[in-house]
Protein backbone atom coordinates (compact mmCIF):
# COMPACT_ATOMS: atom_id res chain seq x y z
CA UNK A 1 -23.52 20.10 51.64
CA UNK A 2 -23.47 17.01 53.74
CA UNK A 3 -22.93 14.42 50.88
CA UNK A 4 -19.31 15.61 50.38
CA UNK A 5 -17.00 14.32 52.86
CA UNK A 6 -15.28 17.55 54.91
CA UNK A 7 -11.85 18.21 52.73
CA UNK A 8 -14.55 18.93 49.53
CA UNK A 9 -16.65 21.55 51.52
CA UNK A 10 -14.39 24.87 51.04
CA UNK A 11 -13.66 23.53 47.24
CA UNK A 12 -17.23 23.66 46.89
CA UNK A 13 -18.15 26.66 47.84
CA UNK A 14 -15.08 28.02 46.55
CA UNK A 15 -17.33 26.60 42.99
CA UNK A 16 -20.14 28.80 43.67
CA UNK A 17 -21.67 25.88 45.72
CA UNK A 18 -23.75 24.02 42.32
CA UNK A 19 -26.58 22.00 42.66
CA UNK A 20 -24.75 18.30 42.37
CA UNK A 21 -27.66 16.19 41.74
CA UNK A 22 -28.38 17.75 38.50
CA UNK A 23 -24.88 16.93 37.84
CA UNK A 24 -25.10 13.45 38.67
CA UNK A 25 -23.38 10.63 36.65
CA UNK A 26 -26.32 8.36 34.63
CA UNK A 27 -24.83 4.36 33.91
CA UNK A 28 -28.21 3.05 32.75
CA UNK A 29 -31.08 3.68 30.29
CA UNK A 30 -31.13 4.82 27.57
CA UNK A 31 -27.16 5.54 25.76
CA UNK A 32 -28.10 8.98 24.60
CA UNK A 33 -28.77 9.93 28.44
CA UNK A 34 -26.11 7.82 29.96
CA UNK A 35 -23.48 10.56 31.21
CA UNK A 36 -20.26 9.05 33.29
CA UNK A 37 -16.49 9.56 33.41
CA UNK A 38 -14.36 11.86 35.19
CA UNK A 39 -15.15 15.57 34.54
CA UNK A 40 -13.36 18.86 34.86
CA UNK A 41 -13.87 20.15 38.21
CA UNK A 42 -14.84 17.10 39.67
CA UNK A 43 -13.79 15.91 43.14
CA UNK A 44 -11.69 13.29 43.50
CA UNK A 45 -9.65 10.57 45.81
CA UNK A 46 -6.29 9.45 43.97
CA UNK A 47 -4.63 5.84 45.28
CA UNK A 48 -0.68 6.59 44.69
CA UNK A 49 1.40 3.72 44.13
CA UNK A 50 2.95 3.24 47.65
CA UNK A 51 6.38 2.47 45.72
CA UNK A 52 7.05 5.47 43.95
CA UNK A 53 6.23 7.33 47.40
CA UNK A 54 8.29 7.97 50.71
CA UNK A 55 7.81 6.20 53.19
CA UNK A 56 5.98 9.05 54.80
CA UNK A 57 4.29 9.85 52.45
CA UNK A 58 0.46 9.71 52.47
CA UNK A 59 -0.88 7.25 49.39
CA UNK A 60 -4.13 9.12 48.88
CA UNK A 61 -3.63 12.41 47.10
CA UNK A 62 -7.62 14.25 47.20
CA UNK A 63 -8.16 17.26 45.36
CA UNK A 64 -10.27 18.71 42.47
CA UNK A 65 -9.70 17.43 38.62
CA UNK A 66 -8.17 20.70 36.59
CA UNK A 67 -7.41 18.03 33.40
CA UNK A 68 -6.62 14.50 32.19
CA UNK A 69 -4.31 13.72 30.09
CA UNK A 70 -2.73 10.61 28.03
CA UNK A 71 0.51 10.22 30.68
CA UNK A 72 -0.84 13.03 33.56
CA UNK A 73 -3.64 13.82 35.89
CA UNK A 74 -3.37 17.59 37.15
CA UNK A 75 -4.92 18.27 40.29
CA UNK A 76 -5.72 20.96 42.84
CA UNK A 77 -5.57 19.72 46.31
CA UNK A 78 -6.88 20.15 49.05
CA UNK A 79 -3.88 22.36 50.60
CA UNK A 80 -3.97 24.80 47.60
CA UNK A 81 -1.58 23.02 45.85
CA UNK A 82 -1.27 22.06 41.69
CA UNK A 83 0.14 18.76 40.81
CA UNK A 84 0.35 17.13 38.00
CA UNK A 85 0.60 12.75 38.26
CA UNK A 86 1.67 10.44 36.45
CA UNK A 87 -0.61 7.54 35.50
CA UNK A 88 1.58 4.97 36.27
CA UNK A 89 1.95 5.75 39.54
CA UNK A 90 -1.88 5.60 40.43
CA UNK A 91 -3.69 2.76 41.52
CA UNK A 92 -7.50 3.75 41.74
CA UNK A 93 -9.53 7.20 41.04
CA UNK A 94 -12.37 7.67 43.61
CA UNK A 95 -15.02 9.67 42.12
CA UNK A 96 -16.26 11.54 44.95
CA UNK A 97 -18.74 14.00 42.83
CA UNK A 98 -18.88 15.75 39.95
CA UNK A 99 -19.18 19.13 39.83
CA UNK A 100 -20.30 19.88 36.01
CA UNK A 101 -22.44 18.10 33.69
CA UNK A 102 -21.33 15.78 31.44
CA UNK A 103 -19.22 17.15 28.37
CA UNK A 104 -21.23 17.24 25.66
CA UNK A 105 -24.22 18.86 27.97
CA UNK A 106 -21.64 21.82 29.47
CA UNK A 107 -22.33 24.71 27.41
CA UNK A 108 -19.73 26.63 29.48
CA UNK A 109 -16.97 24.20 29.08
CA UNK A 110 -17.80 24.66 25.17
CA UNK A 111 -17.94 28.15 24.73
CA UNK A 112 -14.44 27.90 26.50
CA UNK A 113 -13.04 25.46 24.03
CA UNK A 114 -14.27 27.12 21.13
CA UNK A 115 -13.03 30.77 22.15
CA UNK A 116 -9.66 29.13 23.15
CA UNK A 117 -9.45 27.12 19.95
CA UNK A 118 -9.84 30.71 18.08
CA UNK A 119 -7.43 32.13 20.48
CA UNK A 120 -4.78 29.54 19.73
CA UNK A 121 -5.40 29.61 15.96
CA UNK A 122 -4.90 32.96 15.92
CA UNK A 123 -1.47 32.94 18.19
CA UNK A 124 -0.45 30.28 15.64
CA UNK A 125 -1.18 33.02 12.66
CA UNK A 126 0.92 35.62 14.33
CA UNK A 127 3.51 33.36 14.84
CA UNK A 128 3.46 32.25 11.22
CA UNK A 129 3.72 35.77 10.07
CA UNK A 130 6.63 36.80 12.07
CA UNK A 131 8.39 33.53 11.41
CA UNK A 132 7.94 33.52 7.69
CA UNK A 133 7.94 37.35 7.03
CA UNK A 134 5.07 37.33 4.80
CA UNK A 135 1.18 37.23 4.38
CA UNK A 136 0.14 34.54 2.58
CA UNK A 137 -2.46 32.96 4.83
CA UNK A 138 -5.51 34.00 2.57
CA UNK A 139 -3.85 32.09 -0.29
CA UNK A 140 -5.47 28.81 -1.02
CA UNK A 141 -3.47 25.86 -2.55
């Protein structure tokens, strides 16, 4: 692929190599087909903060987006590692390309949530159960 830049190649392909202009972001037309923001799995360029560094330290961070949250990025970079950042320490987020459509459109990425969600809401039962000693989940009221 000779639109990603040379550190995004092996991630890539390490994807299953997908077709990125059918994952493109859309910022005008129509708002039901707009489709922008970051994206799981998408490639990225992070700007660090230069203070909260090391001298030595490099202030780009480039990697693939694993999740976003309220006070953390986590990342998988390019040298196989998995960080998490703070947002107050970064200073810009290069979109390089995204790797998956938008969120409402991935089918894959919602399948996931909803088995997960089941998954978790029935770790939460079992807990419940051994907690409380008792059975009472099918009770209403």
């Amino acid at each position: 692929m000779s639109e990603l830049p040379e550190w995004a190649q092996s991630m890539w392909e390490d994807l299953g190599s997908p077709e990125l202009s059918d994952v493109e972001s859309v910022h005008t037309g129509d708002l039901m087909d707009r489709r922008h923001g970051l994206r799981k799995d998408d490639f990225v360029e992070i700007q660090l903060d230069a203070r909260a560094l090391r001298d030595s330290d490099d202030t780009w961070v480039k990697g693939r987006l694993l999740s976003s949250g309220k006070s953390s990025i986590e990342l998988l970079t390019t040298d196989g590692n998995h960080i998490y950042l703070a947002r107050e320490v970064i200073v810009q987020v290069v979109l390089v390309a995204h790797t998956r459509p938008a969120y409402i459109d991935d089918k894959e990425l919602l399948e996931f949530e909803r088995a997960d969600q089941k998954r978790r809401s029935n770790l939460h039962e079992r807990v419940e159960k051994k907690t409380k000693g008792n059975d009472d989940s099918h009770l209403w009221g």
